[in-house]
PDB file of N, CA and C in Angstrom:
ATOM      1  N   UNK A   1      23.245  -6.863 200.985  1.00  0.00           N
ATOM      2  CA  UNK A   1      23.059  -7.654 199.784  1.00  0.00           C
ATOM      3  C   UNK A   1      21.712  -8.375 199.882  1.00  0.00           C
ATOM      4  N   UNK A   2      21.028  -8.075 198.660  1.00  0.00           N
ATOM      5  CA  UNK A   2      19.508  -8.843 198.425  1.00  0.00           C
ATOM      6  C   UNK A   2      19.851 -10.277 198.266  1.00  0.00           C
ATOM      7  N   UNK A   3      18.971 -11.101 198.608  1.00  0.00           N
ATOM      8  CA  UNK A   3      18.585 -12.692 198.366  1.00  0.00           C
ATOM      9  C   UNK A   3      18.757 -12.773 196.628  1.00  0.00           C
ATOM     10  N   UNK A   4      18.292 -11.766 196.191  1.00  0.00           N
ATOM     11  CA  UNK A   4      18.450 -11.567 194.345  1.00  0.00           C
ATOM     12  C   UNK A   4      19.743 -11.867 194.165  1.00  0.00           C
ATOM     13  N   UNK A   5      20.614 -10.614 194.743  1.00  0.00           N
ATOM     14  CA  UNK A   5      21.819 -10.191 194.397  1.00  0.00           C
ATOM     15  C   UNK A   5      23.105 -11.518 194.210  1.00  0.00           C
ATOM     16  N   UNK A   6      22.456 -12.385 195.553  1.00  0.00           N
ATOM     17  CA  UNK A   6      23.100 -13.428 196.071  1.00  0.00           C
ATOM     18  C   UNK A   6      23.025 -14.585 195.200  1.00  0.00           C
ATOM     19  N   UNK A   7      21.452 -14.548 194.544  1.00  0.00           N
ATOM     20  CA  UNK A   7      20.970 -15.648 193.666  1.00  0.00           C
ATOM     21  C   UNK A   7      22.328 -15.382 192.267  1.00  0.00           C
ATOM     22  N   UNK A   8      22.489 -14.114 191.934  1.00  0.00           N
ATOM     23  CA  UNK A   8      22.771 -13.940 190.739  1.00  0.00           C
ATOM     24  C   UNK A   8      24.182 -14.185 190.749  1.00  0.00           C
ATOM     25  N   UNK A   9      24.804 -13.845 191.920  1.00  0.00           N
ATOM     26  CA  UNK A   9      26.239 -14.218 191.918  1.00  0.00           C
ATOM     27  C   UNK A   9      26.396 -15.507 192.024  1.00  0.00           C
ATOM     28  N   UNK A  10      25.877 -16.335 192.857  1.00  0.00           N
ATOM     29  CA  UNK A  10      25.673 -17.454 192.321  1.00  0.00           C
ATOM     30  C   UNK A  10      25.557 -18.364 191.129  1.00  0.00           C
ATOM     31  N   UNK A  11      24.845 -18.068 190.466  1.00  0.00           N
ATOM     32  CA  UNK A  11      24.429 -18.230 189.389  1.00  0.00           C
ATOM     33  C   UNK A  11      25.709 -18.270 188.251  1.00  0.00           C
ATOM     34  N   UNK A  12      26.457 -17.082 188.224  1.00  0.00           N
ATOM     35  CA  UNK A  12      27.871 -16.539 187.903  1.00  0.00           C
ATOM     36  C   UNK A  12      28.929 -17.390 188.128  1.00  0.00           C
ATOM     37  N   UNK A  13      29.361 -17.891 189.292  1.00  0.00           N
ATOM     38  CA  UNK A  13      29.633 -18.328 189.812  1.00  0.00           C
ATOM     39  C   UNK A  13      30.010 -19.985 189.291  1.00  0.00           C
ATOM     40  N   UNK A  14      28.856 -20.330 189.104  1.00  0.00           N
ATOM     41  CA  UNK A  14      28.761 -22.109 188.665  1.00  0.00           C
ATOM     42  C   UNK A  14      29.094 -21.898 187.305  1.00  0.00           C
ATOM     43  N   UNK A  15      28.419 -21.146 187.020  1.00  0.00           N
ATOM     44  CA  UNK A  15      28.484 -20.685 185.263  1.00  0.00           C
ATOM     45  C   UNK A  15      30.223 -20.407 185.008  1.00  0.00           C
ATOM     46  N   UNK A  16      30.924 -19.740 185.904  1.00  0.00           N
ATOM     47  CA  UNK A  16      32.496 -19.654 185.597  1.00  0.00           C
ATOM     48  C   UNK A  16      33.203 -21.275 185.793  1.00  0.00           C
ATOM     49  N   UNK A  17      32.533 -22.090 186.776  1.00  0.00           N
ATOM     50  CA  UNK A  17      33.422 -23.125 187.137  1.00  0.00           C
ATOM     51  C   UNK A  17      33.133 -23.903 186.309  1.00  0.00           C
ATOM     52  N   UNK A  18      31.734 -23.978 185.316  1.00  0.00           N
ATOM     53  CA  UNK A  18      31.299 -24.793 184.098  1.00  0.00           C
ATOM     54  C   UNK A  18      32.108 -24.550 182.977  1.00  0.00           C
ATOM     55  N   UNK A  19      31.978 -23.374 183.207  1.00  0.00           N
ATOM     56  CA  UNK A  19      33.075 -22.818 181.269  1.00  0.00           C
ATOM     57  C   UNK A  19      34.605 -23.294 181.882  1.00  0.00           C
ATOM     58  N   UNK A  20      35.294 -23.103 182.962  1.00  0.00           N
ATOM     59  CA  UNK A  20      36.654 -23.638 183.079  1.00  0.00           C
ATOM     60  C   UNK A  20      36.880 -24.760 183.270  1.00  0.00           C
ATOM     61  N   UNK A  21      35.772 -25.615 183.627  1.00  0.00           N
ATOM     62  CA  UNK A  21      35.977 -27.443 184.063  1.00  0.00           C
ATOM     63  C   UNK A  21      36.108 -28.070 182.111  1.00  0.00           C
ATOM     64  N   UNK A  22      34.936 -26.941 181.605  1.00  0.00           N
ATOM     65  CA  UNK A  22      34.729 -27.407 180.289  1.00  0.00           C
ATOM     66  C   UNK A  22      35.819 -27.227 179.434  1.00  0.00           C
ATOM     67  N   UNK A  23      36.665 -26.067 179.978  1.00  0.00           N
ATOM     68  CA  UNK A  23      37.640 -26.084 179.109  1.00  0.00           C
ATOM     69  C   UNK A  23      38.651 -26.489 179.124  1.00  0.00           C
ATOM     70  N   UNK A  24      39.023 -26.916 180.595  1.00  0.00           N
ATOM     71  CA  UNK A  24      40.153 -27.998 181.153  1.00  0.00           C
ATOM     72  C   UNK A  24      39.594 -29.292 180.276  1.00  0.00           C
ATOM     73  N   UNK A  25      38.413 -29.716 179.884  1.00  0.00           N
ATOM     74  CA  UNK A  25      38.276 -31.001 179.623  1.00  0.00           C
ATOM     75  C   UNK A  25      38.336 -31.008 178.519  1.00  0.00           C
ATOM     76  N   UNK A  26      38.078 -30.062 177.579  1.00  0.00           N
ATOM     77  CA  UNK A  26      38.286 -30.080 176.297  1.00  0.00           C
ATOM     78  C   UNK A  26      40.023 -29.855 175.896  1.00  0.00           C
ATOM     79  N   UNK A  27      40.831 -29.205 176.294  1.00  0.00           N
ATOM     80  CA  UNK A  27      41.786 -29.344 176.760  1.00  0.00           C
ATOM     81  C   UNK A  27      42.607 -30.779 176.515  1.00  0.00           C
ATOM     82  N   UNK A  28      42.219 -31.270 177.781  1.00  0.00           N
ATOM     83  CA  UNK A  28      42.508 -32.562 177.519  1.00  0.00           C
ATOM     84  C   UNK A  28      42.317 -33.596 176.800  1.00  0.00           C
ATOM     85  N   UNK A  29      41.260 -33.435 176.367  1.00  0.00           N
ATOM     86  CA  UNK A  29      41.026 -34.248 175.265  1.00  0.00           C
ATOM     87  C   UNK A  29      41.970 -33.867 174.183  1.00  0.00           C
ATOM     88  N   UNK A  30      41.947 -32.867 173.516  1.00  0.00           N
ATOM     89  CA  UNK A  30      43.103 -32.539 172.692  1.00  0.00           C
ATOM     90  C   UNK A  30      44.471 -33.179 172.802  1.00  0.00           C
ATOM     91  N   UNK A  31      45.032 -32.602 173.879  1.00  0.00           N
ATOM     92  CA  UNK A  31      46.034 -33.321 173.937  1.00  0.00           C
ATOM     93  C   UNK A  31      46.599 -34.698 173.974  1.00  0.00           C
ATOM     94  N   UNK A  32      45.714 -35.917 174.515  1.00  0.00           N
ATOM     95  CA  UNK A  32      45.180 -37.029 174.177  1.00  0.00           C
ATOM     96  C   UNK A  32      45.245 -37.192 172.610  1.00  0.00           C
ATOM     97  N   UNK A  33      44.479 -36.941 171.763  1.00  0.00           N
ATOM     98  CA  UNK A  33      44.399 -37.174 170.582  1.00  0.00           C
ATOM     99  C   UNK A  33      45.261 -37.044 169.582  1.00  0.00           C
ATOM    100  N   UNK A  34      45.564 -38.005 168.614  1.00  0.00           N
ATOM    101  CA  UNK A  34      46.740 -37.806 167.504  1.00  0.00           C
ATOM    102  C   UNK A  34      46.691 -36.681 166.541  1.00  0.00           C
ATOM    103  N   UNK A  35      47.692 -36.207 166.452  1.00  0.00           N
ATOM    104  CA  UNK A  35      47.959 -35.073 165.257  1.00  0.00           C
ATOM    105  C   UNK A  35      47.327 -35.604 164.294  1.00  0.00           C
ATOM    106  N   UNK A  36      46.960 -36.589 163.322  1.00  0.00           N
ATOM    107  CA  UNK A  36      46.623 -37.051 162.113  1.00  0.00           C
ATOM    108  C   UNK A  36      45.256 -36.837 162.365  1.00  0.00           C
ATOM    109  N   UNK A  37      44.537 -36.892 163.420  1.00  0.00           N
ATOM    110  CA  UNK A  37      43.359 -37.357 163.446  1.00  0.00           C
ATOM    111  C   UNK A  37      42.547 -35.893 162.640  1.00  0.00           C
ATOM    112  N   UNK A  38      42.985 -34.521 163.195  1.00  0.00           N
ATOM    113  CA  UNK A  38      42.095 -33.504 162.704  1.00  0.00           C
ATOM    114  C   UNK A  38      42.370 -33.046 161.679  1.00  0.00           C
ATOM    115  N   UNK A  39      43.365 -33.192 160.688  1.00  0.00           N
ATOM    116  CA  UNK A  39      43.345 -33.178 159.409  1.00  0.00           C
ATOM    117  C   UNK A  39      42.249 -34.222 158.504  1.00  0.00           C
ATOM    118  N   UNK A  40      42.254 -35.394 159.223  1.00  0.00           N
ATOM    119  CA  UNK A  40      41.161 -35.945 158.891  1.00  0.00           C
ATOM    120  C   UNK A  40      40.324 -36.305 158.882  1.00  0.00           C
ATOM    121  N   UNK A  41      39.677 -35.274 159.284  1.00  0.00           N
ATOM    122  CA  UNK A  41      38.106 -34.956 159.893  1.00  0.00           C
ATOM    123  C   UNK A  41      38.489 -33.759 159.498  1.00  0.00           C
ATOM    124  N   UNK A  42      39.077 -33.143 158.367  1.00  0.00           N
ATOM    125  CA  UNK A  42      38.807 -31.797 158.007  1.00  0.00           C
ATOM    126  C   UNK A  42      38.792 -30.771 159.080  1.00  0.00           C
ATOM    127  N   UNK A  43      39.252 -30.716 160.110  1.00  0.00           N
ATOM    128  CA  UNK A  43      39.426 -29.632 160.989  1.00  0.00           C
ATOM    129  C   UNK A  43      41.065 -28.566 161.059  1.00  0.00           C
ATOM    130  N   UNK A  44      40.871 -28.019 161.951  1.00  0.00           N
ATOM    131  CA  UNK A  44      42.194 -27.364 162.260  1.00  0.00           C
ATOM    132  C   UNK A  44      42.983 -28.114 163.048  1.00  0.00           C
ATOM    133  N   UNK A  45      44.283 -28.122 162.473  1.00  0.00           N
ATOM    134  CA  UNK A  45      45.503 -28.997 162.818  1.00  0.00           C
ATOM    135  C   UNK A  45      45.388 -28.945 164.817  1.00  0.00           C
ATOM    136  N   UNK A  46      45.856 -29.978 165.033  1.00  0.00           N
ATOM    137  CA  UNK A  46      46.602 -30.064 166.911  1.00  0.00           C
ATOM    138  C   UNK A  46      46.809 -29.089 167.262  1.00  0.00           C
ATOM    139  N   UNK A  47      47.652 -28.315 166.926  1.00  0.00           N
ATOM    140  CA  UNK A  47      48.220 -27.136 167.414  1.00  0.00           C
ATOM    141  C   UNK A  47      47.622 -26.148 167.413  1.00  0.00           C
ATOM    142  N   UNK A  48      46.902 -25.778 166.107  1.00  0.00           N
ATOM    143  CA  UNK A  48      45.978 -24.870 166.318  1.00  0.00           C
ATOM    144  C   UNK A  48      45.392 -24.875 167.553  1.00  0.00           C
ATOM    145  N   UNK A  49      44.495 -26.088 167.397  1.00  0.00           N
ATOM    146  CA  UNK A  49      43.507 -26.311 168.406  1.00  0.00           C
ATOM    147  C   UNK A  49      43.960 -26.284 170.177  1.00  0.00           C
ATOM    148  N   UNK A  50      44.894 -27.004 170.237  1.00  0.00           N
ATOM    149  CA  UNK A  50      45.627 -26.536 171.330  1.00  0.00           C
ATOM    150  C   UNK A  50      46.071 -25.143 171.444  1.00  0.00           C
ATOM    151  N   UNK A  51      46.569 -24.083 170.692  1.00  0.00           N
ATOM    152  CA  UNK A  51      46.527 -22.691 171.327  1.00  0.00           C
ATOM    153  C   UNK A  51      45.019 -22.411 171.536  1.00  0.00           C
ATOM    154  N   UNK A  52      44.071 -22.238 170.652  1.00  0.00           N
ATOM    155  CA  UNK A  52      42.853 -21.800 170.848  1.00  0.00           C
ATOM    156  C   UNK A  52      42.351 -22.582 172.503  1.00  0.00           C
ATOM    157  N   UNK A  53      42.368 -23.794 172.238  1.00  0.00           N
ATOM    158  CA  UNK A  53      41.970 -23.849 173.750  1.00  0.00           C
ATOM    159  C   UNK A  53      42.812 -23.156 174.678  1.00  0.00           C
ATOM    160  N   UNK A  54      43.920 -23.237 174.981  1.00  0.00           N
ATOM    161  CA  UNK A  54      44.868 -23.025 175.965  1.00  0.00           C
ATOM    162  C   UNK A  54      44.117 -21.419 176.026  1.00  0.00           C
ATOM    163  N   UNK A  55      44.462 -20.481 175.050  1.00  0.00           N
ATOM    164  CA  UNK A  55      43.785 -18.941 175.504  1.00  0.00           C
ATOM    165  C   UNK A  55      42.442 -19.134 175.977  1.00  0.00           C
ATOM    166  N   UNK A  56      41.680 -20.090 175.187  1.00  0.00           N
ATOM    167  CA  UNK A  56      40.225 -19.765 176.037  1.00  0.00           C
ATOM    168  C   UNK A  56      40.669 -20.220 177.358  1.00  0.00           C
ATOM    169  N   UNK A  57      41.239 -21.042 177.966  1.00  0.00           N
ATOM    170  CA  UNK A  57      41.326 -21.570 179.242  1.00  0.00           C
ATOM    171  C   UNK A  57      41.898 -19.643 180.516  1.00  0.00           C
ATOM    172  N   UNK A  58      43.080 -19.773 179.869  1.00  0.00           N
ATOM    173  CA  UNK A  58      43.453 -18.811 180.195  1.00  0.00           C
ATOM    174  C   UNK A  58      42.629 -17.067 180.439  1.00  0.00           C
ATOM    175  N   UNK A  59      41.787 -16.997 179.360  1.00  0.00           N
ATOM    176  CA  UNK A  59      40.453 -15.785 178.975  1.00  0.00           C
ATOM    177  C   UNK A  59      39.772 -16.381 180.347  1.00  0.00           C
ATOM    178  N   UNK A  60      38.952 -17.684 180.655  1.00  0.00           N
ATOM    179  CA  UNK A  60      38.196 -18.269 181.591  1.00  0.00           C
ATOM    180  C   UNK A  60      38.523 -17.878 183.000  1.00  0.00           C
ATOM    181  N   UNK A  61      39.674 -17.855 183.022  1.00  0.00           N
ATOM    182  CA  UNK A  61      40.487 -17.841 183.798  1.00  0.00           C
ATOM    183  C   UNK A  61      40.710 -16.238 184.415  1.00  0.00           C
ATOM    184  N   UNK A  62      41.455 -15.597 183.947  1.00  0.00           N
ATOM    185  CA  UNK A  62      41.529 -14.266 184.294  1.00  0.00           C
ATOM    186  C   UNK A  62      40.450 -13.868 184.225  1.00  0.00           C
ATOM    187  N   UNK A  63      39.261 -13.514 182.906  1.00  0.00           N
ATOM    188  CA  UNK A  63      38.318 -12.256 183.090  1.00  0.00           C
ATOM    189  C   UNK A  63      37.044 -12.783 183.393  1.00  0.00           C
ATOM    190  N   UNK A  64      36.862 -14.383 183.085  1.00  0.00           N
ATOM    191  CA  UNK A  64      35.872 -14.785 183.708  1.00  0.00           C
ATOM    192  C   UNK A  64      34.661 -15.114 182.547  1.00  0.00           C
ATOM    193  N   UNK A  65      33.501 -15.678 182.980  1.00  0.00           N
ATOM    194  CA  UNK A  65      32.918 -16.478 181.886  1.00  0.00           C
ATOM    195  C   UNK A  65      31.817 -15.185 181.246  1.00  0.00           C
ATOM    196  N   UNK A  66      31.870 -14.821 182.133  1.00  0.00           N
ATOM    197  CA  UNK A  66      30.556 -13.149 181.936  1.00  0.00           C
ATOM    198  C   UNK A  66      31.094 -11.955 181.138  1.00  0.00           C
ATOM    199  N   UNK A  67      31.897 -11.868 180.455  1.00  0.00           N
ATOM    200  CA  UNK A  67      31.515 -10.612 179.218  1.00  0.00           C
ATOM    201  C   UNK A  67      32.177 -11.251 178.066  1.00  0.00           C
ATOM    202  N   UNK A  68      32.560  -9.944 176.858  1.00  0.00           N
ATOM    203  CA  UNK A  68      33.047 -10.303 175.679  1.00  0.00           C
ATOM    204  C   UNK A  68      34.044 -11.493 175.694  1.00  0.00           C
ATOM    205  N   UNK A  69      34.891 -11.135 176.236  1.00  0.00           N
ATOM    206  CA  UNK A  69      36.221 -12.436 176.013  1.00  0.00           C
ATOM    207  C   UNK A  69      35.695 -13.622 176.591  1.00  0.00           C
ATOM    208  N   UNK A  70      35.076 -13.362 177.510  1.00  0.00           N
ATOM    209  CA  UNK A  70      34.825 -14.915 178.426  1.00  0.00           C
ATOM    210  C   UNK A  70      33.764 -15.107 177.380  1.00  0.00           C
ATOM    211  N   UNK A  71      32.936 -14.649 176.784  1.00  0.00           N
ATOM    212  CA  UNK A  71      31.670 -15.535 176.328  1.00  0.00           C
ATOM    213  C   UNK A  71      32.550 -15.769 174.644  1.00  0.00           C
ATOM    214  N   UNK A  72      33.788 -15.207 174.158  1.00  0.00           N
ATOM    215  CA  UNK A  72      34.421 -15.678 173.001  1.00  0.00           C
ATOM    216  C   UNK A  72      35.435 -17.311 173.251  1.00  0.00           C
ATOM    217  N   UNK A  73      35.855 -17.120 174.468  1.00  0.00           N
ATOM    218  CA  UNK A  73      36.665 -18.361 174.733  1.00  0.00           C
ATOM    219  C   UNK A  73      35.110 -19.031 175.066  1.00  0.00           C
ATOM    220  N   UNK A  74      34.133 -19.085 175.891  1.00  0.00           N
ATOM    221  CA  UNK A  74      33.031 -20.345 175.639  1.00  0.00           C
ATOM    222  C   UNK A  74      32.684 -21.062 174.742  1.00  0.00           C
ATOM    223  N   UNK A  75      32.478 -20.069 173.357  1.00  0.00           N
ATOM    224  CA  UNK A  75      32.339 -20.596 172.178  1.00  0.00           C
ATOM    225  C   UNK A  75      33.453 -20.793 171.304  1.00  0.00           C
ATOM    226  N   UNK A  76      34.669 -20.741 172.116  1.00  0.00           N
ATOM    227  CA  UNK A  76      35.536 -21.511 171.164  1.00  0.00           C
ATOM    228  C   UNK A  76      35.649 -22.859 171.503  1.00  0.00           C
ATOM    229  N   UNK A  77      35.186 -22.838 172.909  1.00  0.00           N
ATOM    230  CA  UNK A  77      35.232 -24.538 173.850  1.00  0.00           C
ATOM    231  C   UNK A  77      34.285 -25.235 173.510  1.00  0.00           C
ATOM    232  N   UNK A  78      32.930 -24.374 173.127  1.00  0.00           N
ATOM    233  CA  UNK A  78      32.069 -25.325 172.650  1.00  0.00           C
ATOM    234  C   UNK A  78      31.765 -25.557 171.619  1.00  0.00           C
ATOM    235  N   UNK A  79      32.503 -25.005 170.733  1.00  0.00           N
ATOM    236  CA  UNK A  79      32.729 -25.224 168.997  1.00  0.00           C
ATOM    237  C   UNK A  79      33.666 -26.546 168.944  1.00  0.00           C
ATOM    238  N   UNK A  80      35.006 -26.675 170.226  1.00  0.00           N
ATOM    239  CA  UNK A  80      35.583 -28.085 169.988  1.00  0.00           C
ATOM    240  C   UNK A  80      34.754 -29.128 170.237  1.00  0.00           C
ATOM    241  N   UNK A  81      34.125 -29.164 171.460  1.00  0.00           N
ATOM    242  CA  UNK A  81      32.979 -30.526 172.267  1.00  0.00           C
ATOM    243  C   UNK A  81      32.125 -30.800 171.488  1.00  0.00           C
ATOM    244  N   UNK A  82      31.481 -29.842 170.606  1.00  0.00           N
ATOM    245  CA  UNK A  82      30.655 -30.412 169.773  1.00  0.00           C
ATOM    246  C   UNK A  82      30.292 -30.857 169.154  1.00  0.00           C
ATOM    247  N   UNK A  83      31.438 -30.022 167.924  1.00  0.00           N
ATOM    248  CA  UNK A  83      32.255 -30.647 166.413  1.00  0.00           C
ATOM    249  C   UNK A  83      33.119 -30.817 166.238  1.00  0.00           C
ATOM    250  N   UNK A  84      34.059 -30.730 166.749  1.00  0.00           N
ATOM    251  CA  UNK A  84      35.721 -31.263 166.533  1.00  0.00           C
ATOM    252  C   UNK A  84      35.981 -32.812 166.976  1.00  0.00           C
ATOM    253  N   UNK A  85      35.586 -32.464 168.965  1.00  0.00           N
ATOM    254  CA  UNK A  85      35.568 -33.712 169.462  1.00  0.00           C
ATOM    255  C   UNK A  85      35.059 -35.146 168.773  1.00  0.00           C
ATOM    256  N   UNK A  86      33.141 -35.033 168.558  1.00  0.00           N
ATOM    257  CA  UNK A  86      32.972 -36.361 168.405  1.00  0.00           C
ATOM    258  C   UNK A  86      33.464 -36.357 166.596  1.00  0.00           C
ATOM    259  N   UNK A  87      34.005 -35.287 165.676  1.00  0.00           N
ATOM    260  CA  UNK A  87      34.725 -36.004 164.772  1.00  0.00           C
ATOM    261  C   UNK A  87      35.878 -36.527 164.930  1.00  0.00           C
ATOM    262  N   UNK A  88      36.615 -36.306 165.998  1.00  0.00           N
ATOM    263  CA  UNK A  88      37.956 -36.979 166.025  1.00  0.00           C
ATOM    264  C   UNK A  88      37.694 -37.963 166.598  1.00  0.00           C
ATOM    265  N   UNK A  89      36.624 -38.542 167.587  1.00  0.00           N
ATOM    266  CA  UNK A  89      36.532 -39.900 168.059  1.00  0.00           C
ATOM    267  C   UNK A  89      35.875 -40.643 166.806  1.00  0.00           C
ATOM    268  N   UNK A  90      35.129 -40.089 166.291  1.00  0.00           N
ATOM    269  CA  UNK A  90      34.591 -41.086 165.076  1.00  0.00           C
ATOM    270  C   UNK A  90      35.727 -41.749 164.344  1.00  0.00           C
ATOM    271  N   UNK A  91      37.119 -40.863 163.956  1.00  0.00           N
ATOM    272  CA  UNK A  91      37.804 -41.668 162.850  1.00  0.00           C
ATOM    273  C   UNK A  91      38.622 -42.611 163.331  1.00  0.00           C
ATOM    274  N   UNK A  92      38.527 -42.435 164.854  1.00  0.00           N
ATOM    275  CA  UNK A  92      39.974 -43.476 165.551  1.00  0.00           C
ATOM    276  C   UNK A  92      38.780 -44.652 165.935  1.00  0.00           C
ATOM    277  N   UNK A  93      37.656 -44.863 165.933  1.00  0.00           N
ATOM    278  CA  UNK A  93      36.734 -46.260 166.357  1.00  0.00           C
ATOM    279  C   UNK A  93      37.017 -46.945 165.220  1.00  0.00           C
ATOM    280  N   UNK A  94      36.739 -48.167 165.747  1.00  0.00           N
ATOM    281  CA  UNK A  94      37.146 -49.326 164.272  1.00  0.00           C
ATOM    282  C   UNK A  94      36.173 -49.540 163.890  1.00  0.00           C
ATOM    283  N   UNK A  95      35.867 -48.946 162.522  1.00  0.00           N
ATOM    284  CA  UNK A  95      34.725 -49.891 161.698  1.00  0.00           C
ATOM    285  C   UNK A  95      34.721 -51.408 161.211  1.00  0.00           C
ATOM    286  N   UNK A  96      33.503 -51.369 161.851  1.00  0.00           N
ATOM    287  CA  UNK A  96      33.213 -53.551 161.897  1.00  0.00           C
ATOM    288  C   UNK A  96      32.768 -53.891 160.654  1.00  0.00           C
TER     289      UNK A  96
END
C-alpha cells in the first residue's frame, strides 16, 4: 500500500465518522424537539423527519458515506442542520 493509498483511506474514513456523528446529532436534535414546532416553520411533520433521519443514519451506517446512498442520506442530514434545524430553534426562542 502507497502513502497515497493510505492518505485516501483516510481521508474516507473521517469523512464516514463526520456523516454518522452528523447524523446521530441531527438525530437528536429531532427527537428533542416538539411535534408543533415543524409544522410551523412550514416543514415536514416529526415523524417524517425522524424516519428520514433514522434511514440516513442507518444508509451511513451499513454502506458508508462514499457512493450513491451514502452521499443521498448526507444530503438528507444536511438539508435538516441547515434548514429545518435553525427554523425550529427560531420559533421556540422568545421574542423580546
Amino acid at each position: 500500500m502507497t502513502n497515497v493509498d493510505s492518505l485516501a483511506g483516510l481521508i474516507i474514513s473521517v469523512l464516514q465518522i463526520l456523516a454518522i456523528a452528523g447524523a446521530g446529532f441531527a438525530l437528536f436534535h429531532a427527537v428533542r424537539q416538539p411535534a408543533e414546532a415543524f409544522p410551523a416553520v412550514d416543514k415536514l411533520t416529526k415523524p417524517i423527519w425522524l424516519g428520514i433521519l433514522v434511514a440516513a443514519l442507518l444508509v451511513l451506517v451499513v454502506f458508508g458515506a462514499v457512493g450513491m446512498l451514502g452521499i443521498i442520506g448526507v444530503v438528507a442530514v444536511c438539508v435538516y442542520l441547515v434548514d429545518v434545524r435553525p427554523r425550529v430553534e427560531e420559533v421556540q426562542r422568545p421574542r423580546w
